[in-house]
Every structure is written in C-alpha cells, then in structure tokens.
Protein backbone atom coordinates (compact mmCIF):
# COMPACT_ATOMS: atom_id res chain seq x y z
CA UNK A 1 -14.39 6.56 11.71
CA UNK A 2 -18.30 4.69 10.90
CA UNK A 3 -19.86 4.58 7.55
CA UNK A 4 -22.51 6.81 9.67
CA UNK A 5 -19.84 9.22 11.24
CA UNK A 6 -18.77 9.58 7.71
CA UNK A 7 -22.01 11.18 6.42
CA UNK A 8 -22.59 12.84 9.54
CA UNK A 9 -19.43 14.54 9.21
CA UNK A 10 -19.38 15.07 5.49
CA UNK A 11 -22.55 15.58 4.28
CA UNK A 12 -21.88 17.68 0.71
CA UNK A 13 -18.70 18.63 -1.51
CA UNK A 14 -18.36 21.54 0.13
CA UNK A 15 -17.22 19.77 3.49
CA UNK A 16 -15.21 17.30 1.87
CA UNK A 17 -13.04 20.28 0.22
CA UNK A 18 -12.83 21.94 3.24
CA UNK A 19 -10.52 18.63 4.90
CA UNK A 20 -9.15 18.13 1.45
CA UNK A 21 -7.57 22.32 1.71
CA UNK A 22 -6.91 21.59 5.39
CA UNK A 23 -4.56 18.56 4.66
CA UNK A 24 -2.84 19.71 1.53
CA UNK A 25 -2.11 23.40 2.46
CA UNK A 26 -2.25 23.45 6.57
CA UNK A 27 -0.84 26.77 6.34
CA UNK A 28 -3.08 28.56 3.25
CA UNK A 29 -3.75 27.49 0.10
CA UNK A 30 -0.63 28.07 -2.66
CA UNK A 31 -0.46 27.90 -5.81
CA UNK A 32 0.75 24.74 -7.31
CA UNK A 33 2.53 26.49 -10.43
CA UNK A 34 4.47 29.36 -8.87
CA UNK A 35 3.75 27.99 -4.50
CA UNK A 36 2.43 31.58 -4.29
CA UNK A 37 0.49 32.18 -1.21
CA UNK A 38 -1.89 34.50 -2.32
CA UNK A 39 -4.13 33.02 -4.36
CA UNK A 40 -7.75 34.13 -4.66
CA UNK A 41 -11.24 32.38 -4.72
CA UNK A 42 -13.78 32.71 -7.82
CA UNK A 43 -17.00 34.59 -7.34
CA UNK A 44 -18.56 32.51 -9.56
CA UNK A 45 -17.09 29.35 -8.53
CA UNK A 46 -15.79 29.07 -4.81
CA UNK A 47 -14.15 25.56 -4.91
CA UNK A 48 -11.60 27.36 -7.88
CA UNK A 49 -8.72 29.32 -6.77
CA UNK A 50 -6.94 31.60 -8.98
CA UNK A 51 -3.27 32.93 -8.63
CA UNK A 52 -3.05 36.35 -10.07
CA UNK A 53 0.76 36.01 -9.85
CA UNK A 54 0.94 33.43 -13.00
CA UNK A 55 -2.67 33.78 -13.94
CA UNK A 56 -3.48 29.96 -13.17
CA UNK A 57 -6.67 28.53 -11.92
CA UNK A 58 -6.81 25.28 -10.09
CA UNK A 59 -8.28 23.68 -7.12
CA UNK A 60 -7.66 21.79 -3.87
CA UNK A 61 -7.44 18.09 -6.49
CA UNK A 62 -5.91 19.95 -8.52
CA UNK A 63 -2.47 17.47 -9.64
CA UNK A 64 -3.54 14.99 -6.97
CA UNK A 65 -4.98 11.54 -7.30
CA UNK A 66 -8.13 12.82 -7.42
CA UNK A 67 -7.40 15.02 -10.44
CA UNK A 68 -9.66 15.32 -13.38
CA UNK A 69 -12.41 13.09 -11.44
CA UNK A 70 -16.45 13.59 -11.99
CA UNK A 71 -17.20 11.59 -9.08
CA UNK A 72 -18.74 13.12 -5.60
CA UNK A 73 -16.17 13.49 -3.33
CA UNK A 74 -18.60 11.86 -0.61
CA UNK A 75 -18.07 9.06 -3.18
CA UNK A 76 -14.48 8.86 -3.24
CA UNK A 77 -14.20 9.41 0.70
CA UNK A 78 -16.86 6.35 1.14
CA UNK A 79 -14.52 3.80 -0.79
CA UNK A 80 -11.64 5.21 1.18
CA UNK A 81 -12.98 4.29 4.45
CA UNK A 82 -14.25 0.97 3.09
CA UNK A 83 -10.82 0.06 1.70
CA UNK A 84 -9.28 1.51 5.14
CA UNK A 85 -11.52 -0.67 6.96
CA UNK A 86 -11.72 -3.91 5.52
CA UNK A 87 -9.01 -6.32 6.96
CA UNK A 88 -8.97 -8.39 3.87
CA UNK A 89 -9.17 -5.63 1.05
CA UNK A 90 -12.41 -5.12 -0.76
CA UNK A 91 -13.08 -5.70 -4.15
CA UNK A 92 -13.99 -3.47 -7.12
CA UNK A 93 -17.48 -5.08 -7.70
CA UNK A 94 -18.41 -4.98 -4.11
CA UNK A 95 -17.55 -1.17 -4.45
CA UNK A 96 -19.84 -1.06 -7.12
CA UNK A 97 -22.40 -2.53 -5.70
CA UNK A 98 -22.14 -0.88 -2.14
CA UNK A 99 -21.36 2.75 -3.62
CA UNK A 100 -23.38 2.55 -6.44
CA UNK A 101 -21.63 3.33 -9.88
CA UNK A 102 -19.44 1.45 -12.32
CA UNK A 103 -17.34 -1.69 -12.25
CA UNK A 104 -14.88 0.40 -14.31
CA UNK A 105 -15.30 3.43 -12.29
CA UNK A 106 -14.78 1.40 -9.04
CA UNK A 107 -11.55 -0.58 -10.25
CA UNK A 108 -9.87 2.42 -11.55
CA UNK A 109 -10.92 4.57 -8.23
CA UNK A 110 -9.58 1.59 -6.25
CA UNK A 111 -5.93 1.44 -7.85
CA UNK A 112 -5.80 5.84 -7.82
CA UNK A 113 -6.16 5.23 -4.16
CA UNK A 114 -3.38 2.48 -4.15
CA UNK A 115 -1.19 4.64 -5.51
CA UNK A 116 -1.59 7.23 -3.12
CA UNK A 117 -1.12 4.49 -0.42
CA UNK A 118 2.49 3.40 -1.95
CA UNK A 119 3.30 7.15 -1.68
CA UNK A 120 4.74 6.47 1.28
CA UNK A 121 8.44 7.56 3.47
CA UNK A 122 10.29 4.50 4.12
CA UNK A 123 13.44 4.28 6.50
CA UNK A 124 15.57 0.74 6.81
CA UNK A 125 13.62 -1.19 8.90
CA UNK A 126 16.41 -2.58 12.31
CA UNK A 127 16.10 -4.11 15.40
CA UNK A 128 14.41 -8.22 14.99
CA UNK A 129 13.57 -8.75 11.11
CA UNK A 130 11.93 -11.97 10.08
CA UNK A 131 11.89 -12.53 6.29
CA UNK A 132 10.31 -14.70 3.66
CA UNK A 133 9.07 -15.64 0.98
CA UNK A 134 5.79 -16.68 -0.66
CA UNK A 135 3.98 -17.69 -3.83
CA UNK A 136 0.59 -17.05 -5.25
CA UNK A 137 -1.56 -17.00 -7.95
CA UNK A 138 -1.67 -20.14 -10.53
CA UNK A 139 -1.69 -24.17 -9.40
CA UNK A 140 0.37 -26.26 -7.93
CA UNK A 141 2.17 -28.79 -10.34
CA UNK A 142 2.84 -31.85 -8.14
CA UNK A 143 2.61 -32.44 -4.98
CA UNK A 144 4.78 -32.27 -1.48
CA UNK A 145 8.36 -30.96 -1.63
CA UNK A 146 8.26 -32.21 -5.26
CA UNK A 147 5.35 -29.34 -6.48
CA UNK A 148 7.19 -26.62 -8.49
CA UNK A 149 6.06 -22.84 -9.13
CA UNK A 150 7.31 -21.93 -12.01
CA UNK A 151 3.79 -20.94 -12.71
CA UNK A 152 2.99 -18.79 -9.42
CA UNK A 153 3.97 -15.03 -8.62
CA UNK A 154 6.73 -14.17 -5.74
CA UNK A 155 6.01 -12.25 -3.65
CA UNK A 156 9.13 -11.67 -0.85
CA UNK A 157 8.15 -10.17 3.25
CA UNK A 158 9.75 -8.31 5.66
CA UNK A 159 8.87 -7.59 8.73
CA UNK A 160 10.71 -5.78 11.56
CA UNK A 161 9.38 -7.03 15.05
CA UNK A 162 6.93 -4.02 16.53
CA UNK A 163 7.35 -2.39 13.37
CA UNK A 164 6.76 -2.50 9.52
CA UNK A 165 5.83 -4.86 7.27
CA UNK A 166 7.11 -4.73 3.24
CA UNK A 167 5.87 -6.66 1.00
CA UNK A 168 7.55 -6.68 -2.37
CA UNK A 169 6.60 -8.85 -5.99
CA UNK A 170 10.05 -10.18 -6.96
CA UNK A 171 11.14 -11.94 -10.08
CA UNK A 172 12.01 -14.33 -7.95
CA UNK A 173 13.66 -16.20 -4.49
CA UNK A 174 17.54 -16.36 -5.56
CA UNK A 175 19.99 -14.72 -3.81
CA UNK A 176 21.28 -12.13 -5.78
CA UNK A 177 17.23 -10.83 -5.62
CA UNK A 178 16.86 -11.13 -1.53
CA UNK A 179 20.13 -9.86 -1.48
CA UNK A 180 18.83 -6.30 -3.41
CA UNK A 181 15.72 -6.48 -0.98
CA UNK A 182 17.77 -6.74 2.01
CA UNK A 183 20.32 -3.77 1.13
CA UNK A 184 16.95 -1.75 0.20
CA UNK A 185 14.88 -2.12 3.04
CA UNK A 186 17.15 -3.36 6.03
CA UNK A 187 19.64 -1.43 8.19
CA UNK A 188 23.47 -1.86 8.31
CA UNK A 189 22.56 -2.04 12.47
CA UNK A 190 19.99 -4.88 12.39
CA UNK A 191 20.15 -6.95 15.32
CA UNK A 192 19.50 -10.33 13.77
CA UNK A 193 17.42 -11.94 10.56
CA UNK A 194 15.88 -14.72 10.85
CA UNK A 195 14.48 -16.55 7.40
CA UNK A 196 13.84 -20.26 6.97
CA UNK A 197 15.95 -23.09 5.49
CA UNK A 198 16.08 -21.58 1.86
CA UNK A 199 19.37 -22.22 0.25
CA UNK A 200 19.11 -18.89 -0.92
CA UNK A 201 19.26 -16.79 2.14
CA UNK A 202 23.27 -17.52 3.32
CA UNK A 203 24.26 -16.26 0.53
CA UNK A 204 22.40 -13.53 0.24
CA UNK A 205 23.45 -12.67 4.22
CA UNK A 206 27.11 -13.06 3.11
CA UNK A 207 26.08 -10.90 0.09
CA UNK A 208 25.24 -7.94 2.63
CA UNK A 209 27.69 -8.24 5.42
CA UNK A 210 24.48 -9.87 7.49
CA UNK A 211 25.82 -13.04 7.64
CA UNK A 212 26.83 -13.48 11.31
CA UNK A 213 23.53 -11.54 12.10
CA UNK A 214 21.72 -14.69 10.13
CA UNK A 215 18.94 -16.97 12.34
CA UNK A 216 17.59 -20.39 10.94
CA UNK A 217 14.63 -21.81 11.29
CA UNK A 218 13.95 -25.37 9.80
CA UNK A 219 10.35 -25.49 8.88
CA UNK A 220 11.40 -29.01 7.42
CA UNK A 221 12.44 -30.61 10.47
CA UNK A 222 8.65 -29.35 11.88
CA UNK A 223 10.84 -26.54 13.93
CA UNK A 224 8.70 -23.76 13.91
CA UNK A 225 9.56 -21.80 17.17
CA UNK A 226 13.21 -22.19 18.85
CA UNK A 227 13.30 -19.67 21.57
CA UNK A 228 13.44 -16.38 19.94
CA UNK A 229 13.88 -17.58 16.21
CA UNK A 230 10.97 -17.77 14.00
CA UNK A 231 9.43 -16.31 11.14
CA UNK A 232 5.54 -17.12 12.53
CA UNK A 233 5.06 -12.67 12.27
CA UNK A 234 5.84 -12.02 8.94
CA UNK A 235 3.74 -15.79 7.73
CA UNK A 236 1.28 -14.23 9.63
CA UNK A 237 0.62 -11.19 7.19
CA UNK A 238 1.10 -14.20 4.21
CA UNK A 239 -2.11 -15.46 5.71
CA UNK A 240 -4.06 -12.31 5.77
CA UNK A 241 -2.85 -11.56 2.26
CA UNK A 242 -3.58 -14.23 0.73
CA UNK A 243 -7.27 -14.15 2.43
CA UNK A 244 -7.50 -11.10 0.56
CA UNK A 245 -6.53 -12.82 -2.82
CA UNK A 246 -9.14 -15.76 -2.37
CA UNK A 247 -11.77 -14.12 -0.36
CA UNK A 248 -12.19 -10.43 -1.28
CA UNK A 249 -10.43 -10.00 -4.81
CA UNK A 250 -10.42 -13.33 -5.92
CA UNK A 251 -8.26 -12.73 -8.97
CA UNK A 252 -5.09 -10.63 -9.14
CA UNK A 253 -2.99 -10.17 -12.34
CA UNK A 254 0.64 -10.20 -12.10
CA UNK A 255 0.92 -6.97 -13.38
CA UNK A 256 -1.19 -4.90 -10.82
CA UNK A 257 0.51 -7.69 -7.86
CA UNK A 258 2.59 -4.40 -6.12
CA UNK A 259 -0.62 -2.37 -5.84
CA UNK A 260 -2.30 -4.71 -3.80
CA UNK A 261 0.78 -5.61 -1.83
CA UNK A 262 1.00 -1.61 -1.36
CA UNK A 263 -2.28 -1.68 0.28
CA UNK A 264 -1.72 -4.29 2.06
CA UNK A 265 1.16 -3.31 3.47
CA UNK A 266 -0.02 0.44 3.82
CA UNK A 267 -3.20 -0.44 6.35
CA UNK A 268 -1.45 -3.45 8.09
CA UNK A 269 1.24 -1.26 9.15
CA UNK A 270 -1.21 1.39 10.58
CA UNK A 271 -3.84 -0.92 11.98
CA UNK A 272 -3.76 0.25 15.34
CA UNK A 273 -4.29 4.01 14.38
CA UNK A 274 -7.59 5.45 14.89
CA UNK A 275 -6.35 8.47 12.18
CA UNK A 276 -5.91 5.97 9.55
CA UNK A 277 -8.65 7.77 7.09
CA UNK A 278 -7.34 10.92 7.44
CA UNK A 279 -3.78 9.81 6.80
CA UNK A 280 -4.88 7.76 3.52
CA UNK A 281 -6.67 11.60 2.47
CA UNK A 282 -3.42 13.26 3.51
CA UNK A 283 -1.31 11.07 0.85
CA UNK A 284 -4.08 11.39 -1.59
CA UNK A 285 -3.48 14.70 -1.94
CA UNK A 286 -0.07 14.75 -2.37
CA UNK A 287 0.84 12.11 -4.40
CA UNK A 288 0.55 12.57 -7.92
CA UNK A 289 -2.10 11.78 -10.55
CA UNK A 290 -2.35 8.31 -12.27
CA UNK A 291 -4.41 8.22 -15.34
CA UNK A 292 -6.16 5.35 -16.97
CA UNK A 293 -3.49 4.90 -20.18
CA UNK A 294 -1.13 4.76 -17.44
CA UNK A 295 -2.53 2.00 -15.68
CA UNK A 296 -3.34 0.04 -18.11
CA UNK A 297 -0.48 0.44 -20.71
C-alpha cells in the first residue's frame, strides 16, 4: 500500500467506512450493546446504525479507537500508513506537518493508534531465544565499564529466532525482573537462551527451570559470535529502536516508553507482510477507546 494507492482507493468517508464495517463485523454489522444482528441504517444519516432491539444508535467507530473523533477518516488512514511504513517511527510534528492539522491532534492520534497496535495475541515465544537488555534516554555518567545508568530507562528484548520480537520497559536488569519476563513471554519447551555475560541472567535461568537451557556470550572478552550463540538478532532491533529515539522522535518520556516499544515491536514483527495496513485497521477497530485524561493522567 502507496500514499497514492491510498487515495486512489479511498477517496471519501464513505469508502473508508465501508473497510472499517468489513473488518469489524465480516459477517453483518451487530449491535455493540445487545450483539444483535439486525440492526438498521438511518435515512437521514447512513453511516448511523440503529438497533431496534435496545433502541441504541451507534456506528462502525463506535467504542473503538477511533471513537468520538472529528477528524476525516482519510486523515486517520493517512497517518496509519505513514506510521506502518516508516522503519524508524515517525514523529508527531512531521504528522502535522505532512497531514496537515495539529501538533496536539497528531500526538494524541499517534498514541490512539499505539494502543490499538499493543492490542495484540501473544503466545510464549520457543524454539532459539536471544535476550537482552538495553538503556536509553538520559547521559552517560562516566565513561567505559565505569559509566553508570542510574539515570537512563530499561528497556529488556526478546527475540525468538524466525519469530517475534518483545520489547518490554522494565524497572530494571536484576534477576528477579528477567526472571518475571522470561516466565511471561518464554515457553517451558524453549530450546536454548542465549543472553550475554550479565550477572543477572543465571539466576534468573535457575529462577525458571531454564538453567541448563542457558547460552553465554562474552561481549567482554570481544566474543561476539561462537558458532550458534549470540545475541547479534535481538541488538539488532536495539539499533533500529534507538534510530527511532534519536532520528524520528527525538525525545521520549519515560512514561509513554511501552507505547513506542509497542509499535515498535508491532511493525517489526510484521515487516515482511504486504497486509500490514489492513491488519493495523483490523486492531483499530477492536481494541478499545483511549481518551485524552487517560493518557495523560
């Protein structure tokens, strides 16, 4: 999907309801109150639906992310694509300025569609898993092995080998953390783990019966690859994210961190698929609303 197959294809409201109805009710529209599957369009007002059997009127956004929006829908399905198409994220001002409306507008459009994009199924992740862990945001205080960062945001990776990547803002690297990451997101029947030289990650492997499944590599001996053991994937997607941070975003706060690592995550795992678009809609209209006083209480 183009910028120019986008307005080809969806050139008025009308067209972009007509997907949104197709991906939220395949089978018929229903009602949202009572999942009746009767419901019956306005004469006045076609895009309104109204189900006779609990007198309710709503519409295809209707308790979706796009819920109580006055922007074009053209509008919305533009900053999709951009934000499905951009490697390294894309920033709210760029939105503004490439969309055309307001830097407020833009930011909270941008973090309605994150939400939809963390919306998502997740089964434990088996087979090869590389893990690790990064840090961002803030400066470094000293230099070498000596530099601490007590003043950076963690941000822990997982990555099965052919398959998903996770990224997750933790409180922190210790053990007892990975440990609760690895239970949460990794199988009982991995194959093997491989991490670095943290002294965190033994324990943490002991912690979840992974232990004999554990693979080290020593970054500080300069051993990157040893055969089959590294963790070069999963750094890999560190790279790209934190290209987003400095080139597209260029600030994150700490407390919107997980959104961005939801998107992320959410188009690097589905990179290869051309329906990508249509499967951001798809969770769009079935996740549920965020409003503003929620996202920024």
């Amino acid at each position: 999907m183009t910028l120019i197959d986008l307005t080809v294809m969806f050139p008025s409201d009308e067209r972009c309801r007509e997907l949104l109805e197709r991906l939220r009710w395949p089978d018929g529209p229903a009602c949202p109150r009572c999942q009746d599957m009767t419901p019956a369009r306005l004469a006045t007002n076609a895009k309104i639906l109204y189900c006779r059997k609990c007198d309710y009127q709503f519409s295809v956004t209707t308790g979706t992310i796009f819920h109580d929006s006055h922007l074009a829908l053209i509008k919305w399905f533009t900053v999709v694509l951009l934000m499905c198409e951009a490697k390294k994220g894309i920033s709210a001002m760029q939105i503004k300025r490439t969309v055309g409306m307001g830097y407020k507008t833009a930011w909270y459009l941008c973090h309605r569609i994150r939400k939809a994009m963390s919306m998502t199924a997740r089964a434990p992740l088996d087979g090869t898993i590389e893990m690790d862990e990064t840090y961002v945001g803030g400066r470094n205080i000293g230099k070498g092995w000596l530099a601490t960062t007590d003043n950076k945001e963690v941000v822990v990776g997982i990555r099965q080998r052919g398959g998903e990547l996770r990224f997750f803002h933790a409180e922190d690297a210790k053990s007892g953390t990975l440990a609760q990451y690895i239970r949460e997101n990794i199988s009982e029947d991995v194959e093997v783990v491989m991490t670095d030289e943290s002294m965190s990650y033994p324990k943490a492997m002991a912690t979840t019966g992974n232990a004999k499944k554990h693979k080290t590599i020593k970054h500080k001996n300069h051993v990157y690859v040893n055969g089959n053991i590294h963790t070069n994937t999963v750094e890999s997607a560190f790279s790209l994210l934190k290209r987003g941070i400095v080139g597209s975003w260029h600030k994150v706060s700490a407390k919107h961190l997980a959104a961005y690592l939801e998107e992320m995550s959410f188009r690097f795992n589905r990179r290869d698929r051309k329906d990508l678009f249509i499967d951001t809609l798809r969770h769009m209209v079935t996740a549920d609303p965020l409003t503003f006083d929620d996202l920024t209480a």
